[in-house]
PDB file of N, CA and C in Angstrom:
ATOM      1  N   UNK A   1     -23.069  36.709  -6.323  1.00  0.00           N
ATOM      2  CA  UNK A   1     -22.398  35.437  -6.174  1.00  0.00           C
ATOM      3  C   UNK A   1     -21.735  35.085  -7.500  1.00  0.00           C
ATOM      4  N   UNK A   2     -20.417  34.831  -7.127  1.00  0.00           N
ATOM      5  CA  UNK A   2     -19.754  34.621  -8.398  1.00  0.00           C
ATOM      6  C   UNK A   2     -19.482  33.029  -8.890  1.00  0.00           C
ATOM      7  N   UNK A   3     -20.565  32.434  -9.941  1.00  0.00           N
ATOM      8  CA  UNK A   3     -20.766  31.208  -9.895  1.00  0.00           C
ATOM      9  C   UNK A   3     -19.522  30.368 -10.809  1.00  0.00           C
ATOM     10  N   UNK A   4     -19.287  31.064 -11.305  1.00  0.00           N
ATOM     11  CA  UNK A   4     -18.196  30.463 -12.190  1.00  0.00           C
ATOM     12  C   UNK A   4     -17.033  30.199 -11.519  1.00  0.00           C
ATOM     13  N   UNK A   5     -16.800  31.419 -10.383  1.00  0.00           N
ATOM     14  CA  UNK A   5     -15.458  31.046  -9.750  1.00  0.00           C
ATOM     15  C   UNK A   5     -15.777  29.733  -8.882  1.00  0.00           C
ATOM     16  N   UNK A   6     -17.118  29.681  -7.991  1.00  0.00           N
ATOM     17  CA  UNK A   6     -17.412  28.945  -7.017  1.00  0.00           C
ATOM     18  C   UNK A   6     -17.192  27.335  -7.762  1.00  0.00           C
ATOM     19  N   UNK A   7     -17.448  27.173  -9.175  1.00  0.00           N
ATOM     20  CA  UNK A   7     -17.516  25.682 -10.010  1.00  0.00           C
ATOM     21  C   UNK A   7     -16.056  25.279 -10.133  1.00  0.00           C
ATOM     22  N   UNK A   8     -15.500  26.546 -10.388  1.00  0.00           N
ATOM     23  CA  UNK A   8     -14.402  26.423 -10.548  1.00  0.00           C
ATOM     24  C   UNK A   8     -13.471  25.886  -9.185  1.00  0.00           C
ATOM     25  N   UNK A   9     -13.341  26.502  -8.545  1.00  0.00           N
ATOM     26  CA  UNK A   9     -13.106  26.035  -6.875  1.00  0.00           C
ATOM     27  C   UNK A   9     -13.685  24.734  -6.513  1.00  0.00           C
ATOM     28  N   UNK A  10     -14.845  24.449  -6.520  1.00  0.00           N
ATOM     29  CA  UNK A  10     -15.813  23.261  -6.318  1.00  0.00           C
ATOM     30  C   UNK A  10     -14.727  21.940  -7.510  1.00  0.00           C
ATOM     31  N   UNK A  11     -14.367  22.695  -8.489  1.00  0.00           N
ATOM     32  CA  UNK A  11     -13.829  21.530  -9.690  1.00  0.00           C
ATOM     33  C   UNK A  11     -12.174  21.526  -8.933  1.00  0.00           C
ATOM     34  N   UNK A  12     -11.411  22.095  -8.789  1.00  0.00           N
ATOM     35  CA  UNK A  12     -10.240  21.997  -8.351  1.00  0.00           C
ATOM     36  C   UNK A  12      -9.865  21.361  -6.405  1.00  0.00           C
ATOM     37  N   UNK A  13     -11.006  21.935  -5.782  1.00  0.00           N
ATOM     38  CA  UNK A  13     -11.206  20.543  -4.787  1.00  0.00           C
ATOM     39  C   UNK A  13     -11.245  19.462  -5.239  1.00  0.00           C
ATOM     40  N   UNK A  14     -11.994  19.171  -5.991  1.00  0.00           N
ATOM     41  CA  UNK A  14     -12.957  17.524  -6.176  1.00  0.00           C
ATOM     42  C   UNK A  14     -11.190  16.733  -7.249  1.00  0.00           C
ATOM     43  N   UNK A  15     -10.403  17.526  -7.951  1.00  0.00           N
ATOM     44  CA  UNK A  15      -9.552  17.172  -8.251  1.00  0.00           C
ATOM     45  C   UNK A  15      -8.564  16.705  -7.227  1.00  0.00           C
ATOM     46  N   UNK A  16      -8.457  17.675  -6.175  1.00  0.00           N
ATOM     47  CA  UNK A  16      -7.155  17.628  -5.373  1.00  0.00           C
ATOM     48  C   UNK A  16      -7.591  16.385  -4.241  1.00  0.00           C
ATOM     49  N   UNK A  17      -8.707  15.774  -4.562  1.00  0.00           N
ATOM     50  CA  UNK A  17      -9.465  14.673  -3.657  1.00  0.00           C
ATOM     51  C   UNK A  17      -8.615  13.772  -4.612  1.00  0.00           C
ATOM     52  N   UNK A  18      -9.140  13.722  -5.883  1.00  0.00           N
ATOM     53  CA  UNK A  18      -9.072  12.294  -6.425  1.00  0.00           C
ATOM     54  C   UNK A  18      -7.773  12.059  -6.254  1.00  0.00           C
ATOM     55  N   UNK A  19      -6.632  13.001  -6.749  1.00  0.00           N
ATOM     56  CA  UNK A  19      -5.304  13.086  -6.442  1.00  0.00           C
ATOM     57  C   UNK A  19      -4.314  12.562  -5.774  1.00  0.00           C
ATOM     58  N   UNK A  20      -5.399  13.038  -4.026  1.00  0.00           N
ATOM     59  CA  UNK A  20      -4.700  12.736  -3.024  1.00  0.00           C
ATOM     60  C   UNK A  20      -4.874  10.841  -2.944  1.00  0.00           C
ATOM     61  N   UNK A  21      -6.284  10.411  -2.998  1.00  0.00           N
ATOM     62  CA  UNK A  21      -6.232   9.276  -3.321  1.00  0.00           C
ATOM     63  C   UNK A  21      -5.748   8.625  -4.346  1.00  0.00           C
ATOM     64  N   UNK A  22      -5.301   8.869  -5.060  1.00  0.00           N
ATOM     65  CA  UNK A  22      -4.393   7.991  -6.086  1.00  0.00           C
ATOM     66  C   UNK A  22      -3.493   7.775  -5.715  1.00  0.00           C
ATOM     67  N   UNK A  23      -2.694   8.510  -5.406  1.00  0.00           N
ATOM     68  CA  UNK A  23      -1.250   8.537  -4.580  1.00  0.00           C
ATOM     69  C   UNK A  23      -1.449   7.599  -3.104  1.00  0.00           C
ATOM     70  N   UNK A  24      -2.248   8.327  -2.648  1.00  0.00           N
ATOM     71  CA  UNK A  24      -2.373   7.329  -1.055  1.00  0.00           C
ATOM     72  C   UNK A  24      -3.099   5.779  -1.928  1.00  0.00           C
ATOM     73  N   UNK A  25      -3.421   5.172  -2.733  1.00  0.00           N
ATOM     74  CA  UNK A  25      -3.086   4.208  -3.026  1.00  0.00           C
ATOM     75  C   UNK A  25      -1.809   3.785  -3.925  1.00  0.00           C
ATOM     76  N   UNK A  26      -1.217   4.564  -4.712  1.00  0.00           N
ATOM     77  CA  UNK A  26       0.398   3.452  -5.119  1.00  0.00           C
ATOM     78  C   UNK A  26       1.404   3.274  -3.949  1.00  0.00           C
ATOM     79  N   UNK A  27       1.005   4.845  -3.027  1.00  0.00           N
ATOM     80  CA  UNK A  27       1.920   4.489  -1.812  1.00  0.00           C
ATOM     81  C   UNK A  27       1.222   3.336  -0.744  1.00  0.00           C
ATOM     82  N   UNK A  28       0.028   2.624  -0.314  1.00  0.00           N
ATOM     83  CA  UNK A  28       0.121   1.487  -0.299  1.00  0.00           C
ATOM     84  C   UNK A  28       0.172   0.191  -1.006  1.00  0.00           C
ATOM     85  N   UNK A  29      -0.051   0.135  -2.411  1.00  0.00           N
ATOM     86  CA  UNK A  29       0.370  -0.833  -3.135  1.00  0.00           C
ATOM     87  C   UNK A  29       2.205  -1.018  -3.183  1.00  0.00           C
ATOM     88  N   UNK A  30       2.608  -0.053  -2.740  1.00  0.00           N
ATOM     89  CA  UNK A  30       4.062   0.077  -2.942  1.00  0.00           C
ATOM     90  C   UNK A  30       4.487  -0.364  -1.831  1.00  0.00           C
ATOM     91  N   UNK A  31       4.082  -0.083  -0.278  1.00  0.00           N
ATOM     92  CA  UNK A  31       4.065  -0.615   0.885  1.00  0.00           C
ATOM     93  C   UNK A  31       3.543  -2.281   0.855  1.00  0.00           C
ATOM     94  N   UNK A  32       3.092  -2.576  -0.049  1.00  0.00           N
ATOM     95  CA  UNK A  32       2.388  -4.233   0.364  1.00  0.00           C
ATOM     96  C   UNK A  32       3.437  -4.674  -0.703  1.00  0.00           C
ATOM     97  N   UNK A  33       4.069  -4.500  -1.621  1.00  0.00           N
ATOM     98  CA  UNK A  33       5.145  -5.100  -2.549  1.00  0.00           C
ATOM     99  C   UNK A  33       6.343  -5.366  -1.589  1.00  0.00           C
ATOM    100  N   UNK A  34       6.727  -4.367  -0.672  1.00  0.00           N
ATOM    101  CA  UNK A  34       7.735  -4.048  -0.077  1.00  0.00           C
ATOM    102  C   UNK A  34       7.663  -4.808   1.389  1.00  0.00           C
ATOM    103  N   UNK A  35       6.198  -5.120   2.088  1.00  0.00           N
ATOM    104  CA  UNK A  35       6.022  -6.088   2.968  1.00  0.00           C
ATOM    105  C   UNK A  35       6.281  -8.008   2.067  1.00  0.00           C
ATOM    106  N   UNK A  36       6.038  -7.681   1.242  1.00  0.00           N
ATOM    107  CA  UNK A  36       5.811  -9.357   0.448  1.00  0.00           C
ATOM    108  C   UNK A  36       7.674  -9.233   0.053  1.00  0.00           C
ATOM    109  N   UNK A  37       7.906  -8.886  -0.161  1.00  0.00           N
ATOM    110  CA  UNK A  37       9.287  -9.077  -0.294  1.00  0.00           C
ATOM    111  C   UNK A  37      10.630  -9.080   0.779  1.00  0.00           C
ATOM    112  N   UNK A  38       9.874  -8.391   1.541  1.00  0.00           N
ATOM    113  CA  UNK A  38      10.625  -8.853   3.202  1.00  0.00           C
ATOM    114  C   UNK A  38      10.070 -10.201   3.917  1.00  0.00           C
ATOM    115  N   UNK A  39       9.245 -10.614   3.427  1.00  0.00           N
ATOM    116  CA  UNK A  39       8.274 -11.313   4.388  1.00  0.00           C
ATOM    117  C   UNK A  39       9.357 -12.718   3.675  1.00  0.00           C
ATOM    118  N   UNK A  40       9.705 -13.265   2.070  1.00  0.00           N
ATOM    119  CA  UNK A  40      10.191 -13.835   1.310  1.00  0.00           C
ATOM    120  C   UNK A  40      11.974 -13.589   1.756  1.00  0.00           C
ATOM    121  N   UNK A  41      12.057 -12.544   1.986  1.00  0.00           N
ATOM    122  CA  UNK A  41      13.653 -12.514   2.640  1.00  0.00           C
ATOM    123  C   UNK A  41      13.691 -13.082   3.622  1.00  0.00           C
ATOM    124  N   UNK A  42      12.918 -12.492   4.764  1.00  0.00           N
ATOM    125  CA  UNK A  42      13.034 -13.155   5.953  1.00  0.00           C
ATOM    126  C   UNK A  42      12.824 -14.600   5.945  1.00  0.00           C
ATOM    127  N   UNK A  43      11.891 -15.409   5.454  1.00  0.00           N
ATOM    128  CA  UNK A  43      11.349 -16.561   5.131  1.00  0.00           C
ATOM    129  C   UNK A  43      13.238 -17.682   4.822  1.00  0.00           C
ATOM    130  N   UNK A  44      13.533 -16.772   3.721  1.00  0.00           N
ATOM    131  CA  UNK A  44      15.022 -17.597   2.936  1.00  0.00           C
ATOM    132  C   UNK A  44      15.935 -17.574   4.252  1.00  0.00           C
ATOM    133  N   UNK A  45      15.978 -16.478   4.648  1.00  0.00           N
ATOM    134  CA  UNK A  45      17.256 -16.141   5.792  1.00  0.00           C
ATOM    135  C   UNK A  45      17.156 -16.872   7.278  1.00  0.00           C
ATOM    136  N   UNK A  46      15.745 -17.860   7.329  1.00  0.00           N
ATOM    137  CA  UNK A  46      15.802 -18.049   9.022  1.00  0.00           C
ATOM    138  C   UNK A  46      16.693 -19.289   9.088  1.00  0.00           C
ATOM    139  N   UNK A  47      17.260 -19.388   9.741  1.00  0.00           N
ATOM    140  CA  UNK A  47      18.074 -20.739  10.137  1.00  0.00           C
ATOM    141  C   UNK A  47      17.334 -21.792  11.334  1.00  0.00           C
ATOM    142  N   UNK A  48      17.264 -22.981  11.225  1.00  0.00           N
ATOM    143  CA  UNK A  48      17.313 -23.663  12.464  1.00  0.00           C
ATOM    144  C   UNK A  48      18.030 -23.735  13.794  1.00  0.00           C
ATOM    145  N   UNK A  49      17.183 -23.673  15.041  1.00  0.00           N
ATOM    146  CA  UNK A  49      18.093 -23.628  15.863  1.00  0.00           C
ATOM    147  C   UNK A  49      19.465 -24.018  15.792  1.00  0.00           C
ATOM    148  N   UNK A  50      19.663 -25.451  15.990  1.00  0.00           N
ATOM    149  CA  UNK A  50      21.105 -26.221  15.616  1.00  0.00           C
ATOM    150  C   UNK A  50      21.911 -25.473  14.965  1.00  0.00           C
ATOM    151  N   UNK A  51      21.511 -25.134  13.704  1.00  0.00           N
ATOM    152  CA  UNK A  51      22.440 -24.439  12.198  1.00  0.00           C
ATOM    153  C   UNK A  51      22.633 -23.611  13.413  1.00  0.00           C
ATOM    154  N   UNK A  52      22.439 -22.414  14.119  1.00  0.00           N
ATOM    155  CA  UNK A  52      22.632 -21.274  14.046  1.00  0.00           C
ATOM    156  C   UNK A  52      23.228 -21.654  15.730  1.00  0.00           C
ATOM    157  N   UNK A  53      23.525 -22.562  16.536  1.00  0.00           N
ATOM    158  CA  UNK A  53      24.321 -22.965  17.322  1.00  0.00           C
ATOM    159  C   UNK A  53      25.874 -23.523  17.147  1.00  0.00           C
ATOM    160  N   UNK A  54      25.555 -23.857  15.769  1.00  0.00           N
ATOM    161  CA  UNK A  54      26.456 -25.202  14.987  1.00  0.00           C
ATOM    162  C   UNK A  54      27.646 -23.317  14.582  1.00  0.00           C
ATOM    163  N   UNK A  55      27.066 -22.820  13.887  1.00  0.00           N
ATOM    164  CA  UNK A  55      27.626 -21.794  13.595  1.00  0.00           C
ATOM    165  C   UNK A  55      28.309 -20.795  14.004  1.00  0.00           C
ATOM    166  N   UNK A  56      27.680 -20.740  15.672  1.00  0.00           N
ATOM    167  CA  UNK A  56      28.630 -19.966  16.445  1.00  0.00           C
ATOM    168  C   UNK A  56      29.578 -20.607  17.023  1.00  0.00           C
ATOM    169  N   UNK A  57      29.114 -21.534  17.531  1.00  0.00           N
ATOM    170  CA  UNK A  57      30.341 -22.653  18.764  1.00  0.00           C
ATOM    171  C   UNK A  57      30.872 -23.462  17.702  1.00  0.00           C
ATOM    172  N   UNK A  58      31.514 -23.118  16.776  1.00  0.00           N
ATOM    173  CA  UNK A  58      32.039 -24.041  15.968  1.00  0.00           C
ATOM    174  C   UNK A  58      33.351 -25.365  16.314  1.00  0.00           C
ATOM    175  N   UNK A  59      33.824 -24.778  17.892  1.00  0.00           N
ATOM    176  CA  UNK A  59      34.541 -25.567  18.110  1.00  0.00           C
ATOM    177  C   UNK A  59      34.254 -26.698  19.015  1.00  0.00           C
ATOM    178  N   UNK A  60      33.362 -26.864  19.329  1.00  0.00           N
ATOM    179  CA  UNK A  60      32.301 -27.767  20.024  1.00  0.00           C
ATOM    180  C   UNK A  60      32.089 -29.132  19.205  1.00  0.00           C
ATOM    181  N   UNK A  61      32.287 -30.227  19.532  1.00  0.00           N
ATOM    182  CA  UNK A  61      32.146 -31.678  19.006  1.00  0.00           C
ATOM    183  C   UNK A  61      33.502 -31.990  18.276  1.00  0.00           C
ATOM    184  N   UNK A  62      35.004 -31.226  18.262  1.00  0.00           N
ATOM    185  CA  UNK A  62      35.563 -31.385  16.963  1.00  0.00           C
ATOM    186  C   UNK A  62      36.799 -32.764  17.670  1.00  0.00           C
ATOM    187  N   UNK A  63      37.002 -32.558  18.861  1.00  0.00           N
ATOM    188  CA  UNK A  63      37.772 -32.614  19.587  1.00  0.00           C
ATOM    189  C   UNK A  63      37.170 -33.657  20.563  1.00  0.00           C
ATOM    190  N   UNK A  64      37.610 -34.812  21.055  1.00  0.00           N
ATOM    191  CA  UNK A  64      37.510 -35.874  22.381  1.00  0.00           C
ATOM    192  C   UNK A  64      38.676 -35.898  23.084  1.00  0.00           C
ATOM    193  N   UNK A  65      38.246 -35.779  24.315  1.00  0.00           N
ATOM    194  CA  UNK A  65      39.579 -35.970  25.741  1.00  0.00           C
ATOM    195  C   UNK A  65      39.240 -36.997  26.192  1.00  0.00           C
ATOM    196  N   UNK A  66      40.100 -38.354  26.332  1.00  0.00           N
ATOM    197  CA  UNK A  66      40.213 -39.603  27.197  1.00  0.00           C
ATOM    198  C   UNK A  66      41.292 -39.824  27.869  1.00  0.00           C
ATOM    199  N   UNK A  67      40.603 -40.006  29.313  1.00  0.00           N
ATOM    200  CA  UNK A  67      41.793 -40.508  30.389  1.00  0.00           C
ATOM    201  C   UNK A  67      41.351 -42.146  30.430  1.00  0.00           C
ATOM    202  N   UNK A  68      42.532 -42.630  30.642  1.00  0.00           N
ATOM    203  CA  UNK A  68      42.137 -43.938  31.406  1.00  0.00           C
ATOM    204  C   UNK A  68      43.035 -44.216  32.600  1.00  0.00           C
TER     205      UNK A  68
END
């Protein structure tokens, strides 16, 4: 049994663990920056109903027709 290789192997797993978790956490810390900053866009960008009626039918209220 070749023990040195086996520590060795045993040490380069236990690396390619910690690794993988480091990364799979900045890539969700990077994912929750990127939710909080859409969440703040979306937040600025919603309009009120009205506004966003007022905005399309703009020609609506501008104008009165009277018969008598």
């Amino acid at each position: 049994m070749d023990i040195p290789a086996l520590a060795f192997s045993l040490s380069q797993t236990e690396l390619f663990n910690q690794v993988n978790t480091s990364v799979a956490k900045m890539s969700l810390d990077n994912l929750e920056s990127s939710k909080d900053q859409f969440m703040d866009l979306l937040e600025k960008s919603t309009l009120d109903r009205s506004e966003l009626e007022n905005s399309i039918q703009t020609h609506l209220g501008n104008n009165l027709d009277i018969m008598l």
